[in-house]
PDB file of N, CA and C in Angstrom:
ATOM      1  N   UNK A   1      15.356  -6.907  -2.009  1.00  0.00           N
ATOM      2  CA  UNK A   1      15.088  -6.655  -3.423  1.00  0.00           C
ATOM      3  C   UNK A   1      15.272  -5.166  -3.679  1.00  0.00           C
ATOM      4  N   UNK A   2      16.116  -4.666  -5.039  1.00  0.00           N
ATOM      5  CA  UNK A   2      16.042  -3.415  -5.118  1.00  0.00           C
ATOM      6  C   UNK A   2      14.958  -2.691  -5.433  1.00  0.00           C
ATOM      7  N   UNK A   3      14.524  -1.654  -5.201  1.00  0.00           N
ATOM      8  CA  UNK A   3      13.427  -0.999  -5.620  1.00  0.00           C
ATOM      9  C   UNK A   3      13.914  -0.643  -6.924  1.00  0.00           C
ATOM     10  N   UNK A   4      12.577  -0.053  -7.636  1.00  0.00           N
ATOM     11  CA  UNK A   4      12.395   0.225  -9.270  1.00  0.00           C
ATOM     12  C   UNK A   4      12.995   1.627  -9.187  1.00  0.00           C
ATOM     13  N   UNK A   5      13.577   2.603 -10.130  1.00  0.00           N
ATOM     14  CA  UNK A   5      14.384   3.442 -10.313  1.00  0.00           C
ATOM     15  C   UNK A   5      13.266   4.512  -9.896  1.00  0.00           C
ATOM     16  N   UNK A   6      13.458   5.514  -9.327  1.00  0.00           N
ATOM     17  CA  UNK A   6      12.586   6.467  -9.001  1.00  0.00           C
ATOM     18  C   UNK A   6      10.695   6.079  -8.425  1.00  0.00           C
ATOM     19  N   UNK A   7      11.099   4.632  -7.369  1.00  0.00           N
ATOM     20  CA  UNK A   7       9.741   4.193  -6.778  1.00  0.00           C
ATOM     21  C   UNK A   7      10.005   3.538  -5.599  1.00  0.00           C
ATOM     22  N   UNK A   8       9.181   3.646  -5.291  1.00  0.00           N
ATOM     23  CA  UNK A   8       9.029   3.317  -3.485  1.00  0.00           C
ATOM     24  C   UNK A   8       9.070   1.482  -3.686  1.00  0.00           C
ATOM     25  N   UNK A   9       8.412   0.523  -5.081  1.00  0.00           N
ATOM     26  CA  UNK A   9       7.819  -0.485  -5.090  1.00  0.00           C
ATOM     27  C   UNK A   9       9.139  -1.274  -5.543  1.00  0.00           C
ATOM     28  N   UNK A  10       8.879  -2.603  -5.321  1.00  0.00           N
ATOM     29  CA  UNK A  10      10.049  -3.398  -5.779  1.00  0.00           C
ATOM     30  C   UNK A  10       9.643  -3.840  -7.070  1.00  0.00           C
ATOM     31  N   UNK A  11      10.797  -4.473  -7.601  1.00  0.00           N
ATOM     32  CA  UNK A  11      10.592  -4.807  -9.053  1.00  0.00           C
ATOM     33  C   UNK A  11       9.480  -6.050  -8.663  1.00  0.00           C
ATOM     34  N   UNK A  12       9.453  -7.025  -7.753  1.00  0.00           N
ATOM     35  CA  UNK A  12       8.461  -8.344  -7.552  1.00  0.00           C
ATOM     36  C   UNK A  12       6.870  -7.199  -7.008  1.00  0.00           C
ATOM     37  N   UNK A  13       6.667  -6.177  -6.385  1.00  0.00           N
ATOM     38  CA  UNK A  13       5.808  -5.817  -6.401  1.00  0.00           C
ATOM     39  C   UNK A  13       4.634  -4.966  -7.550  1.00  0.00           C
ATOM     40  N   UNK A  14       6.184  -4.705  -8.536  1.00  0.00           N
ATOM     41  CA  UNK A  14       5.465  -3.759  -9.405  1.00  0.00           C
ATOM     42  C   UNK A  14       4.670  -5.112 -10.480  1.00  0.00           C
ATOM     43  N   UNK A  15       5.616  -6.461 -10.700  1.00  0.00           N
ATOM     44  CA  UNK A  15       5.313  -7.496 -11.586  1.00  0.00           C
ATOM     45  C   UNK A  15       3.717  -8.147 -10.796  1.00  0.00           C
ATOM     46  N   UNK A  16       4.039  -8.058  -9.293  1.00  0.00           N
ATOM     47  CA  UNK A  16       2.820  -8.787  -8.606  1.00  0.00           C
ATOM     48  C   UNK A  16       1.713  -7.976  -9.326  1.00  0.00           C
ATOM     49  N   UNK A  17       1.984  -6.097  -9.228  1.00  0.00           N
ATOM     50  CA  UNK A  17       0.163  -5.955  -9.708  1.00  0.00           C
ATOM     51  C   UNK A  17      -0.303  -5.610 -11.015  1.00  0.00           C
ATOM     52  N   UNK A  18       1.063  -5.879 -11.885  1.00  0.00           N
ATOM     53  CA  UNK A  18       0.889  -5.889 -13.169  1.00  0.00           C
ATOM     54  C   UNK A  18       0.214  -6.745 -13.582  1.00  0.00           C
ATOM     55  N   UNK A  19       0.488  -8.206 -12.938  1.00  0.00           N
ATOM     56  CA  UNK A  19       0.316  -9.883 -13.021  1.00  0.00           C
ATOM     57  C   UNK A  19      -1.160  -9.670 -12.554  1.00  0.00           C
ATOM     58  N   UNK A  20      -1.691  -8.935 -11.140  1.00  0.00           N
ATOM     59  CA  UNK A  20      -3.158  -9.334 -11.082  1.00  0.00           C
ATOM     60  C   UNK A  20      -3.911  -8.192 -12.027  1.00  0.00           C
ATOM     61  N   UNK A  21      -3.202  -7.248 -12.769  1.00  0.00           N
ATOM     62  CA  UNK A  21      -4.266  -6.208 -13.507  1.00  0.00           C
ATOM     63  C   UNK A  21      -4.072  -7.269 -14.810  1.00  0.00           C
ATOM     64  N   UNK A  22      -3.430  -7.676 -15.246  1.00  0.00           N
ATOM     65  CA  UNK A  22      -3.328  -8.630 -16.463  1.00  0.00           C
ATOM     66  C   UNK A  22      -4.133  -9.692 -16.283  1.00  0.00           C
ATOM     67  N   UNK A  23      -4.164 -10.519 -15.046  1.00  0.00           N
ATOM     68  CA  UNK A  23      -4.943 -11.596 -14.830  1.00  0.00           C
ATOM     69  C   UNK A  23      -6.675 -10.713 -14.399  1.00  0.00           C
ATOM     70  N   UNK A  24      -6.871  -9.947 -14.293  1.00  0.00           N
ATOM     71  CA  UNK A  24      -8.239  -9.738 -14.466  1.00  0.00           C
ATOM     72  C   UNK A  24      -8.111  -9.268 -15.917  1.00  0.00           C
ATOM     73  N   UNK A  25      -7.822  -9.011 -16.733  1.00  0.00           N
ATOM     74  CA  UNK A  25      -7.822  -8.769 -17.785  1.00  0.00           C
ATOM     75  C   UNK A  25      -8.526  -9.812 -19.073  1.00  0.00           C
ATOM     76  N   UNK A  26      -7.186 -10.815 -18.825  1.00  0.00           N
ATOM     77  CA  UNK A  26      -7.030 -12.155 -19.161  1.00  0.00           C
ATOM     78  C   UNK A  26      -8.531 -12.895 -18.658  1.00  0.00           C
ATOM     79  N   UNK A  27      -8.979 -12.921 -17.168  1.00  0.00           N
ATOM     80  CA  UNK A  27     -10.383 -13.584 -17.117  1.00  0.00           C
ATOM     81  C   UNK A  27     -11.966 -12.973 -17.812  1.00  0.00           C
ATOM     82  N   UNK A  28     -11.665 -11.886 -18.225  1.00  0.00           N
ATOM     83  CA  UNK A  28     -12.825 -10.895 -18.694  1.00  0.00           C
ATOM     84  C   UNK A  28     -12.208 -11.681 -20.298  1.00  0.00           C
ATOM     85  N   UNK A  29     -11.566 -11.735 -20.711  1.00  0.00           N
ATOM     86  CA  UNK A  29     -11.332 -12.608 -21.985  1.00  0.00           C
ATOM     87  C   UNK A  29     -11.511 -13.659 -22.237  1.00  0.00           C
ATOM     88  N   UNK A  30     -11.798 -14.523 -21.109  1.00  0.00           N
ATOM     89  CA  UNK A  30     -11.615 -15.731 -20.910  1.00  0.00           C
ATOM     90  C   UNK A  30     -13.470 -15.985 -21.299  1.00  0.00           C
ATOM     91  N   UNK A  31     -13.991 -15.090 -20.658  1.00  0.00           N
ATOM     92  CA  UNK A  31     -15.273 -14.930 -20.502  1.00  0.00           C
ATOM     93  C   UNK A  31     -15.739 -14.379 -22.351  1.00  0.00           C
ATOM     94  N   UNK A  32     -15.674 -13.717 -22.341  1.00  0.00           N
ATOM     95  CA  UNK A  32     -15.803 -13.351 -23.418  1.00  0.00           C
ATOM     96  C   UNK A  32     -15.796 -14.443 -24.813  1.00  0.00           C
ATOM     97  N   UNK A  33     -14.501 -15.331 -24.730  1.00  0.00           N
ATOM     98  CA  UNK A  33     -14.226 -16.264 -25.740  1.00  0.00           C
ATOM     99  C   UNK A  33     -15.053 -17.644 -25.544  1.00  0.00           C
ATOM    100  N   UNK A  34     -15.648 -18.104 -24.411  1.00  0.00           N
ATOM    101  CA  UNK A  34     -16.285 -18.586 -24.673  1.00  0.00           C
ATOM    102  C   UNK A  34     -17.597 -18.311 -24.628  1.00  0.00           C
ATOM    103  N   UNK A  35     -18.243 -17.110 -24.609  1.00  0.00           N
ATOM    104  CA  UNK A  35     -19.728 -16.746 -25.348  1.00  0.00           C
ATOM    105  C   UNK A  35     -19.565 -16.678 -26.671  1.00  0.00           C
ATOM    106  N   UNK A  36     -18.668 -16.071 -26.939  1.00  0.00           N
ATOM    107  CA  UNK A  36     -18.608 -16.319 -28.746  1.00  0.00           C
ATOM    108  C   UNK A  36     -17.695 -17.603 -29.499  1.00  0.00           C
ATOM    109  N   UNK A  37     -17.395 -18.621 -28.397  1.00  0.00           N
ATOM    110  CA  UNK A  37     -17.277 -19.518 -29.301  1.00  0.00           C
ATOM    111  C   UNK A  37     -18.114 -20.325 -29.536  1.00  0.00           C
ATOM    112  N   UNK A  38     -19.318 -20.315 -28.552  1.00  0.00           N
ATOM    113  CA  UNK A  38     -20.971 -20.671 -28.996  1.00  0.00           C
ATOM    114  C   UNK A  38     -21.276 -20.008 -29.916  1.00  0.00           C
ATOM    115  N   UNK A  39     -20.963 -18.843 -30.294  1.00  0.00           N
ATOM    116  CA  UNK A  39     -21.529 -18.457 -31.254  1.00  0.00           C
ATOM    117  C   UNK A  39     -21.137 -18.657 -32.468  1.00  0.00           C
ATOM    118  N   UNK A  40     -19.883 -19.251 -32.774  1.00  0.00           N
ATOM    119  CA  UNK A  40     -19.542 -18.964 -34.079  1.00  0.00           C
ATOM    120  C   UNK A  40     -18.130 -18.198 -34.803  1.00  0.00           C
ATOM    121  N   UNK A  41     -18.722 -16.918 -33.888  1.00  0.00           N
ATOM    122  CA  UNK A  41     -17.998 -15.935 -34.978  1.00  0.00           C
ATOM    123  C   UNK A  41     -16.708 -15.309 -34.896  1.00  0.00           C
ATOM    124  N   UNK A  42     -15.617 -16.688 -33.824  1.00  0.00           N
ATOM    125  CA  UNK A  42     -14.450 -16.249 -33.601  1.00  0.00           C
ATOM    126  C   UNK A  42     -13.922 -17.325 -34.744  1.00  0.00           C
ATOM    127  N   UNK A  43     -13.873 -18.148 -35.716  1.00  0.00           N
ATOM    128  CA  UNK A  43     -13.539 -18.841 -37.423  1.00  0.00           C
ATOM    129  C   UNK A  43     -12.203 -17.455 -37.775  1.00  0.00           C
ATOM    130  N   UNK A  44     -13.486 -17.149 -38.271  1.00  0.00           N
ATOM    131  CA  UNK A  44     -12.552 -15.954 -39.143  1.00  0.00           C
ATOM    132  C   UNK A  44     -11.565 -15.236 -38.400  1.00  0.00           C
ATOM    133  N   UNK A  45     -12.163 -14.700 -37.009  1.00  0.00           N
ATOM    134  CA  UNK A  45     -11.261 -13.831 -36.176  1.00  0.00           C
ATOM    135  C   UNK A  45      -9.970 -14.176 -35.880  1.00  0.00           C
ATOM    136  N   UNK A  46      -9.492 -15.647 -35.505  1.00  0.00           N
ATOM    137  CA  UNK A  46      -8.731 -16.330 -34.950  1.00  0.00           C
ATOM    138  C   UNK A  46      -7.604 -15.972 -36.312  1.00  0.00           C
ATOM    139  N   UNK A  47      -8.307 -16.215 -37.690  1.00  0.00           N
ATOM    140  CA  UNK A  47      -7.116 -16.649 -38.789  1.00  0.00           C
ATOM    141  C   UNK A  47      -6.248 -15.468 -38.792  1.00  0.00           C
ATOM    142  N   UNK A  48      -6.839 -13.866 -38.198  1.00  0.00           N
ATOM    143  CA  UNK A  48      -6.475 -12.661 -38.429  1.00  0.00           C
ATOM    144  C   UNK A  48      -5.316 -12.547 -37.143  1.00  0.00           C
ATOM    145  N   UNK A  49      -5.968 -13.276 -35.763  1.00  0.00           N
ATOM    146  CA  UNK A  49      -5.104 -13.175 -34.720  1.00  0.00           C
ATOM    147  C   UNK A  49      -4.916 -14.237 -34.043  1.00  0.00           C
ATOM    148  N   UNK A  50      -4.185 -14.999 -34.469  1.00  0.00           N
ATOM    149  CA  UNK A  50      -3.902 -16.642 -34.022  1.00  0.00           C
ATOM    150  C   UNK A  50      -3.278 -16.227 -32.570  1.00  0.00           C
ATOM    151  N   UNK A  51      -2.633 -15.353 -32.208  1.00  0.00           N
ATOM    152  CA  UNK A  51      -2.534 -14.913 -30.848  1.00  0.00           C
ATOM    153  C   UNK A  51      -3.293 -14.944 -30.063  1.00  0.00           C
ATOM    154  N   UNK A  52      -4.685 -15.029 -30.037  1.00  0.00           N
ATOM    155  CA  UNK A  52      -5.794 -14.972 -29.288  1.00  0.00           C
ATOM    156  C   UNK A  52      -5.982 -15.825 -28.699  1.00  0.00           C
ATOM    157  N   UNK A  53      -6.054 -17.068 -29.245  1.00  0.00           N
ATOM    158  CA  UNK A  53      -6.676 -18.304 -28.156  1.00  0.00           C
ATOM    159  C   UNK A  53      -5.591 -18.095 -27.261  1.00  0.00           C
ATOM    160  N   UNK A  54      -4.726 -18.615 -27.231  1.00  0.00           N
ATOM    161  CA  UNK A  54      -3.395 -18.602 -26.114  1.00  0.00           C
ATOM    162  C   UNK A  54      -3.682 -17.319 -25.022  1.00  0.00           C
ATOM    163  N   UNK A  55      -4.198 -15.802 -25.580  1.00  0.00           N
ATOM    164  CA  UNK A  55      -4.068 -14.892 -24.625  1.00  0.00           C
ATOM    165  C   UNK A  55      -5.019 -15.121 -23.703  1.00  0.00           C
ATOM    166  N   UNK A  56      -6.552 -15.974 -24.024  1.00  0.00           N
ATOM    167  CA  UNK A  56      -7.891 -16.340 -23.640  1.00  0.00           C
ATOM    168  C   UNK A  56      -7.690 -17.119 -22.847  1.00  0.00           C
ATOM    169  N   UNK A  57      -6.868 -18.194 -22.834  1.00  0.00           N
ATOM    170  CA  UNK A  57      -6.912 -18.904 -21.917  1.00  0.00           C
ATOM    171  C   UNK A  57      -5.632 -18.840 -20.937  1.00  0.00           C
ATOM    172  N   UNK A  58      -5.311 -17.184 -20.751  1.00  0.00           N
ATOM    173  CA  UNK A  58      -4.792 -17.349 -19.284  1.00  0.00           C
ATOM    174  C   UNK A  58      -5.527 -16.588 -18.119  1.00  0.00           C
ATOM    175  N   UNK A  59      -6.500 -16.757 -18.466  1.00  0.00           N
ATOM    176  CA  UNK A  59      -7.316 -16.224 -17.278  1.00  0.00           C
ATOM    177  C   UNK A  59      -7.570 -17.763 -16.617  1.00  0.00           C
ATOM    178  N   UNK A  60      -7.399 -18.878 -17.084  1.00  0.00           N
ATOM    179  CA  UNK A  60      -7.464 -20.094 -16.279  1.00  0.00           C
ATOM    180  C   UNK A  60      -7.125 -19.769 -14.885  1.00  0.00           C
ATOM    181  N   UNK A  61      -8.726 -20.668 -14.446  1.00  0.00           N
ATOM    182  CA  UNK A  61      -7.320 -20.767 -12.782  1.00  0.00           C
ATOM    183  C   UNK A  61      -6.155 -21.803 -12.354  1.00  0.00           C
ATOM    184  N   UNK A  62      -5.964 -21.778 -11.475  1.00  0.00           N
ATOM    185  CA  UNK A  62      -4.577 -22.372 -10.824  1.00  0.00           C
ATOM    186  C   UNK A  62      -5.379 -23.980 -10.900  1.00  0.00           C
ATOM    187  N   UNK A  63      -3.735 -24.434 -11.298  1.00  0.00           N
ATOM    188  CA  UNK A  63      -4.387 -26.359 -11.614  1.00  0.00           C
ATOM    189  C   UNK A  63      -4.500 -26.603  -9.960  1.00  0.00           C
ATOM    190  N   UNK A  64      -5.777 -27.785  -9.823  1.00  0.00           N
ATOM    191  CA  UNK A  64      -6.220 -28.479  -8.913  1.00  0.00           C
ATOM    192  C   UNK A  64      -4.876 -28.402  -8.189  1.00  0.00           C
ATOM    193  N   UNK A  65      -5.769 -29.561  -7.583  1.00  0.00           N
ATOM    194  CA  UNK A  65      -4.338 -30.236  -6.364  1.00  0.00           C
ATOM    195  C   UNK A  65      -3.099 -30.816  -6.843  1.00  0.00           C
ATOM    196  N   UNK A  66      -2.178 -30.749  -6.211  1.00  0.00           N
ATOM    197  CA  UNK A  66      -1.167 -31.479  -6.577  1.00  0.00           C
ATOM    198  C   UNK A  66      -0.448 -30.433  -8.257  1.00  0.00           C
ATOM    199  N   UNK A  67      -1.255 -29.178  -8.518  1.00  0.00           N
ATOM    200  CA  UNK A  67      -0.826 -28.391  -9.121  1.00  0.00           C
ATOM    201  C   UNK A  67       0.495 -27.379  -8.585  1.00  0.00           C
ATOM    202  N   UNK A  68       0.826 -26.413  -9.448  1.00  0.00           N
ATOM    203  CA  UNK A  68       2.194 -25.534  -8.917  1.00  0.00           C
ATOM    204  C   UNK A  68       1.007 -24.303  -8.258  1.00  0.00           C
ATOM    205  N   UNK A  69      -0.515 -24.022  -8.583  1.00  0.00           N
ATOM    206  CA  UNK A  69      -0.680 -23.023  -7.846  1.00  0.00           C
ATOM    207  C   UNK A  69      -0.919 -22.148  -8.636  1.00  0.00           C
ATOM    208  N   UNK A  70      -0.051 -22.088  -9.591  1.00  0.00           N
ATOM    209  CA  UNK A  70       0.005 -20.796 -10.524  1.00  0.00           C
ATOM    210  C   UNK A  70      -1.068 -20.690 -11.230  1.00  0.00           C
ATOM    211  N   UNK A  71      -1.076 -19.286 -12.206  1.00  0.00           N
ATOM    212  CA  UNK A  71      -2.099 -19.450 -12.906  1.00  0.00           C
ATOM    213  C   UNK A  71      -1.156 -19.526 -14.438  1.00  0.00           C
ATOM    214  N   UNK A  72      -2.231 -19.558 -15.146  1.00  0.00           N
ATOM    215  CA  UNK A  72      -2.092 -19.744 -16.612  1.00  0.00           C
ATOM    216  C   UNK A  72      -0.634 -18.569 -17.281  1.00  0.00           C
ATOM    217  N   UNK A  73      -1.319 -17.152 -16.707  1.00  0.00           N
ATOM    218  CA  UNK A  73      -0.448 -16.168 -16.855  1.00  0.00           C
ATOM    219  C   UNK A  73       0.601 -16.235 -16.506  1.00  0.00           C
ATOM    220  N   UNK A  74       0.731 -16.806 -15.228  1.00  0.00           N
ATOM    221  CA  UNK A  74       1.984 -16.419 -14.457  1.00  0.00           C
ATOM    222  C   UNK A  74       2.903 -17.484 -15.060  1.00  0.00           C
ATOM    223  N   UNK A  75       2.475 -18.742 -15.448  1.00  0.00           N
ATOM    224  CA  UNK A  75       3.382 -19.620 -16.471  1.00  0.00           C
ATOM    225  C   UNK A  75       3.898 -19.182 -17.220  1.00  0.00           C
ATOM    226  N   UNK A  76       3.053 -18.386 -18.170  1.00  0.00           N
ATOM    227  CA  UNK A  76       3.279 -18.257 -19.529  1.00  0.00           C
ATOM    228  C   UNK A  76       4.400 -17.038 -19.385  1.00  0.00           C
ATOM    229  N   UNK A  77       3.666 -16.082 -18.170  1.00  0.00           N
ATOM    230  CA  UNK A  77       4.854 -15.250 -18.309  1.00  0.00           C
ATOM    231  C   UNK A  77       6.374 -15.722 -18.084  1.00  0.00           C
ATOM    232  N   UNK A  78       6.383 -16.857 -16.966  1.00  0.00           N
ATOM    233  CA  UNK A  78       7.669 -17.409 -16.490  1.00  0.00           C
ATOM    234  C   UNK A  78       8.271 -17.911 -17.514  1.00  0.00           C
ATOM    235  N   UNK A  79       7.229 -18.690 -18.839  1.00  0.00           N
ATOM    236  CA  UNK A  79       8.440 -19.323 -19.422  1.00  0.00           C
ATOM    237  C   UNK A  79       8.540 -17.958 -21.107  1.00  0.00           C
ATOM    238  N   UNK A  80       8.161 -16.785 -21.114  1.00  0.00           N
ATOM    239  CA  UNK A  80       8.289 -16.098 -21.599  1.00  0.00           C
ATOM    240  C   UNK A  80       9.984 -15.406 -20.852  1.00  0.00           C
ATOM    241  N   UNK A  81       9.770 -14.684 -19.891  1.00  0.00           N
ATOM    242  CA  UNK A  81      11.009 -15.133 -18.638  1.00  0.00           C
ATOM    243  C   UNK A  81      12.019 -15.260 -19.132  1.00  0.00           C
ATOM    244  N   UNK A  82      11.897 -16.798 -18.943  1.00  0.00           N
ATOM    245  CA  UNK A  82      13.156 -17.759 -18.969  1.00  0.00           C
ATOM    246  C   UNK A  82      13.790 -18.111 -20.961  1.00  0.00           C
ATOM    247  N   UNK A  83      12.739 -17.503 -21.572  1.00  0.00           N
ATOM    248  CA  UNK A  83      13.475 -17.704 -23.116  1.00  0.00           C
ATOM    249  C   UNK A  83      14.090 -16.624 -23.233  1.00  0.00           C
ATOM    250  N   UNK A  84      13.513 -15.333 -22.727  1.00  0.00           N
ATOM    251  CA  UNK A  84      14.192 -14.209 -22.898  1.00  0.00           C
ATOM    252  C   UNK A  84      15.790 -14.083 -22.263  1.00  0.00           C
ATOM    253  N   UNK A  85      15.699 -14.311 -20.598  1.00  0.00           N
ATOM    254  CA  UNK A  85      16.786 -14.641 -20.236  1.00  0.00           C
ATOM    255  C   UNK A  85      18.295 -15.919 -20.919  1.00  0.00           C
ATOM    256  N   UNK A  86      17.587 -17.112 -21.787  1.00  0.00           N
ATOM    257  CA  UNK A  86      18.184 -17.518 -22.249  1.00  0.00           C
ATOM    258  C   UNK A  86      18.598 -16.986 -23.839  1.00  0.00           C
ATOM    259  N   UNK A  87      17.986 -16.015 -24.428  1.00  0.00           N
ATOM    260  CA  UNK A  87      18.340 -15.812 -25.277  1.00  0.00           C
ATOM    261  C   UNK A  87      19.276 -14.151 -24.889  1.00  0.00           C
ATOM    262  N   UNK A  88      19.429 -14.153 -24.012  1.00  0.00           N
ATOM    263  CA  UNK A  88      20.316 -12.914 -23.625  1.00  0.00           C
ATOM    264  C   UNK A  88      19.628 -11.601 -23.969  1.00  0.00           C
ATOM    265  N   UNK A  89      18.377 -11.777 -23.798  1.00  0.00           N
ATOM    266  CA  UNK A  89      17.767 -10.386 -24.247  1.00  0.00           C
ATOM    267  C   UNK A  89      16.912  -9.723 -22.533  1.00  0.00           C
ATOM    268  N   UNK A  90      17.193 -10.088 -21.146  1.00  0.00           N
ATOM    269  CA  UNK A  90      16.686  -9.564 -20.505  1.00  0.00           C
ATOM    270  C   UNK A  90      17.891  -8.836 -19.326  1.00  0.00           C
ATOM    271  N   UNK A  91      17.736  -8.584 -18.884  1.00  0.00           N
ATOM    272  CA  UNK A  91      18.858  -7.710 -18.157  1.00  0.00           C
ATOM    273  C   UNK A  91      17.991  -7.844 -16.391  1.00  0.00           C
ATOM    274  N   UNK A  92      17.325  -8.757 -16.263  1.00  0.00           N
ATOM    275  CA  UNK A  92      16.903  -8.671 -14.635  1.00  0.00           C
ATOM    276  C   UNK A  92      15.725  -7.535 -14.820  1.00  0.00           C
ATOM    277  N   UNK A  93      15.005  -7.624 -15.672  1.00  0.00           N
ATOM    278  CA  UNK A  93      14.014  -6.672 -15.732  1.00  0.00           C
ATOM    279  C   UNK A  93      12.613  -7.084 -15.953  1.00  0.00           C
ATOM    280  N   UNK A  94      12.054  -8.148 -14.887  1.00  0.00           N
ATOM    281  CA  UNK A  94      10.970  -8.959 -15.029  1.00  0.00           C
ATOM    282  C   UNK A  94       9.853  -8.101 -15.621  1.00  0.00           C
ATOM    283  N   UNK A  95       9.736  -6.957 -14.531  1.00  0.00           N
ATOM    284  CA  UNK A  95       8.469  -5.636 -14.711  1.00  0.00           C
ATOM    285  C   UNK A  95       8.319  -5.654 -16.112  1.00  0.00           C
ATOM    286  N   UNK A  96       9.451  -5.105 -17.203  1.00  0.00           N
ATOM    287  CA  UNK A  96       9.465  -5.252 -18.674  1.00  0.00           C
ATOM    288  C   UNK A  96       8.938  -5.926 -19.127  1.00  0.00           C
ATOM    289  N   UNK A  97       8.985  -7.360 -18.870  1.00  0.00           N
ATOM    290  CA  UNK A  97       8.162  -8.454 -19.753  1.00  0.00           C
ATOM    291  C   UNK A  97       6.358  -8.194 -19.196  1.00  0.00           C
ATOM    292  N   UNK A  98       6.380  -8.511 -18.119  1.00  0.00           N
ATOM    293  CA  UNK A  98       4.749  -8.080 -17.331  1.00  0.00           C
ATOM    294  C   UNK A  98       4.334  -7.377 -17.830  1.00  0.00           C
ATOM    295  N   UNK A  99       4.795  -6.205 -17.829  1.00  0.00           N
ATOM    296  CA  UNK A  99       3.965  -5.133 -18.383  1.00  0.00           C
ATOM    297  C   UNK A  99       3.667  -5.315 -19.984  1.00  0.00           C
ATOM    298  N   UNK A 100       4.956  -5.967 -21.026  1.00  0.00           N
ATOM    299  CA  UNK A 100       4.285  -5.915 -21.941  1.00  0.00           C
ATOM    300  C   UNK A 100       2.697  -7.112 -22.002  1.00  0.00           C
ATOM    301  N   UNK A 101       3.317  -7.965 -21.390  1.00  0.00           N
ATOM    302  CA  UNK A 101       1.989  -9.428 -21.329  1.00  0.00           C
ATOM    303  C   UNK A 101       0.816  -8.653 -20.445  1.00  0.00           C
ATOM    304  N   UNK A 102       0.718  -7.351 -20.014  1.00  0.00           N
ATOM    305  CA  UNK A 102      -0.154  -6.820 -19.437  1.00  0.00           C
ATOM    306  C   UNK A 102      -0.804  -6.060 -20.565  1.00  0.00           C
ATOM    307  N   UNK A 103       0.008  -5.826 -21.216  1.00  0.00           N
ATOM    308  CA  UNK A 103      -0.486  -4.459 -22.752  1.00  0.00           C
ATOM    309  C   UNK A 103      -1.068  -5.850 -23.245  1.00  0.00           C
ATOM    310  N   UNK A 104      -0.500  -7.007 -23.734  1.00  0.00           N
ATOM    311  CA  UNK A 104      -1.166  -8.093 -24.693  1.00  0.00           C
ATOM    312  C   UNK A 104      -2.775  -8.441 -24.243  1.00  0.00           C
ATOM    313  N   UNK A 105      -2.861  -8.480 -23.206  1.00  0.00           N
ATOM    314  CA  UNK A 105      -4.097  -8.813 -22.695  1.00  0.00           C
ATOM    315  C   UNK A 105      -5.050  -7.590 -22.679  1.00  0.00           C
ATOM    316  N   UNK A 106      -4.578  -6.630 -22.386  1.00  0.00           N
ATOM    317  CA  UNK A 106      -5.256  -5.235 -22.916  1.00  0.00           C
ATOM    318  C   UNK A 106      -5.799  -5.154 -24.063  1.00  0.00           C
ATOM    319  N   UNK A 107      -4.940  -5.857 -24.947  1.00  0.00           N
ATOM    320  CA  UNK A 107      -5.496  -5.396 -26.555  1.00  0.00           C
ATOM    321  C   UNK A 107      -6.318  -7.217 -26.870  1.00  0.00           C
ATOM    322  N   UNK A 108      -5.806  -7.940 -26.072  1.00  0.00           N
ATOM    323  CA  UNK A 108      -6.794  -8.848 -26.546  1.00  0.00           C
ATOM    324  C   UNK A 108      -8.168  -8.860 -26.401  1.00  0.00           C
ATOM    325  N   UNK A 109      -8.386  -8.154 -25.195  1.00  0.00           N
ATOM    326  CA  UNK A 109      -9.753  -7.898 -24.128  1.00  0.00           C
ATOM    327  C   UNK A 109     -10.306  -7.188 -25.550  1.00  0.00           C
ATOM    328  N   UNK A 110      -9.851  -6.017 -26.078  1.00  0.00           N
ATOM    329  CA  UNK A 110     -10.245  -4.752 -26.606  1.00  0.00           C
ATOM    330  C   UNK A 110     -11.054  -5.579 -27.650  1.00  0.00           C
ATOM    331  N   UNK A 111      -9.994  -6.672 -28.604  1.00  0.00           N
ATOM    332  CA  UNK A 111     -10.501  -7.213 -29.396  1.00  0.00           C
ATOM    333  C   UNK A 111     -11.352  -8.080 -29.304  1.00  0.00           C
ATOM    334  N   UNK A 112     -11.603  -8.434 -27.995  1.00  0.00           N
ATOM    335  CA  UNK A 112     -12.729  -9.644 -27.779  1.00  0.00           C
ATOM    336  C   UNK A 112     -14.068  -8.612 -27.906  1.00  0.00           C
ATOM    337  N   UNK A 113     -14.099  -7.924 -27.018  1.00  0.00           N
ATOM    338  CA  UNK A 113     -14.852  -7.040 -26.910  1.00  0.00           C
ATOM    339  C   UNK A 113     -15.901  -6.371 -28.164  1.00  0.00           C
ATOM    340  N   UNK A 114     -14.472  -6.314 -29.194  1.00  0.00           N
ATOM    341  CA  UNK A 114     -15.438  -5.630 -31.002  1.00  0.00           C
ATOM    342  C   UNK A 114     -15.059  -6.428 -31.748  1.00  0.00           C
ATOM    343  N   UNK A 115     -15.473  -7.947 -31.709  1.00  0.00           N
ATOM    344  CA  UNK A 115     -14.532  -9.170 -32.906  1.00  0.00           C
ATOM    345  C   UNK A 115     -14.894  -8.575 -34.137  1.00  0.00           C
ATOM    346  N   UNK A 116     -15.871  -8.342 -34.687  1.00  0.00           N
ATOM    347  CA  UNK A 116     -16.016  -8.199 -36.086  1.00  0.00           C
ATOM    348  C   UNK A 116     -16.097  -6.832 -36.475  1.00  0.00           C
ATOM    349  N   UNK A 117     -15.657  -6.470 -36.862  1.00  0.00           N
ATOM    350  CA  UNK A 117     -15.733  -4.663 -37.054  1.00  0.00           C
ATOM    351  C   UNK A 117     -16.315  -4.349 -38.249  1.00  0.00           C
TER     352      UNK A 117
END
């Protein structure tokens, strides 16, 4: 595998710890969404960022048995991936997509964190 332009790490290593800083990310959200969906007061929040549930639940873990293993993230990123690649918008640059689905979960956390401002 080639290494990343000016790094010691490969492009599958830099995505591996993007993927587990995103997936702890993603489970601190995960956590989060359902204390406040006992509570209530994600109604309104959701209509503002319909993005949210979807980002919440990839802190899932890996399906049972007879599952692929993966987690929630690593799907979503794959078939994020594979539309990009089919729509001719990726150039072999997995890290790119990771990292942004690493920023998404960043700002979802942020927002779980202060739902109602």
């Amino acid at each position: 595998m080639e290494h990343a332009p000016g790094s010691n790490q490969t492009e599958t290593e830099i995505v591996q710890q993007l993927h587990d800083s995103a997936l702890t990310k993603a489970q601190e959200a995960s956590r989060l969404w359902a204390k406040y969906r006992k509570s209530g007061v994600l109604e309104r929040y959701l209509e503002e960022n319909p993005d949210l549930w979807t980002i919440s639940q990839m802190g899932d873990e890996p399906e049972a048995e007879g599952g692929s293993g993966k987690t929630a993230l690593q799907k979503y990123f794959e078939r994020q991936l594979q539309s990009a690649q089919q729509n001719g918008r990726v150039n072999n640059q997995p890290a790119y997509y990771m990292r942004d689905l690493e920023k998404r979960m960043e700002q979802a956390l942020n927002s779980l964190k202060n739902p109602i401002q």
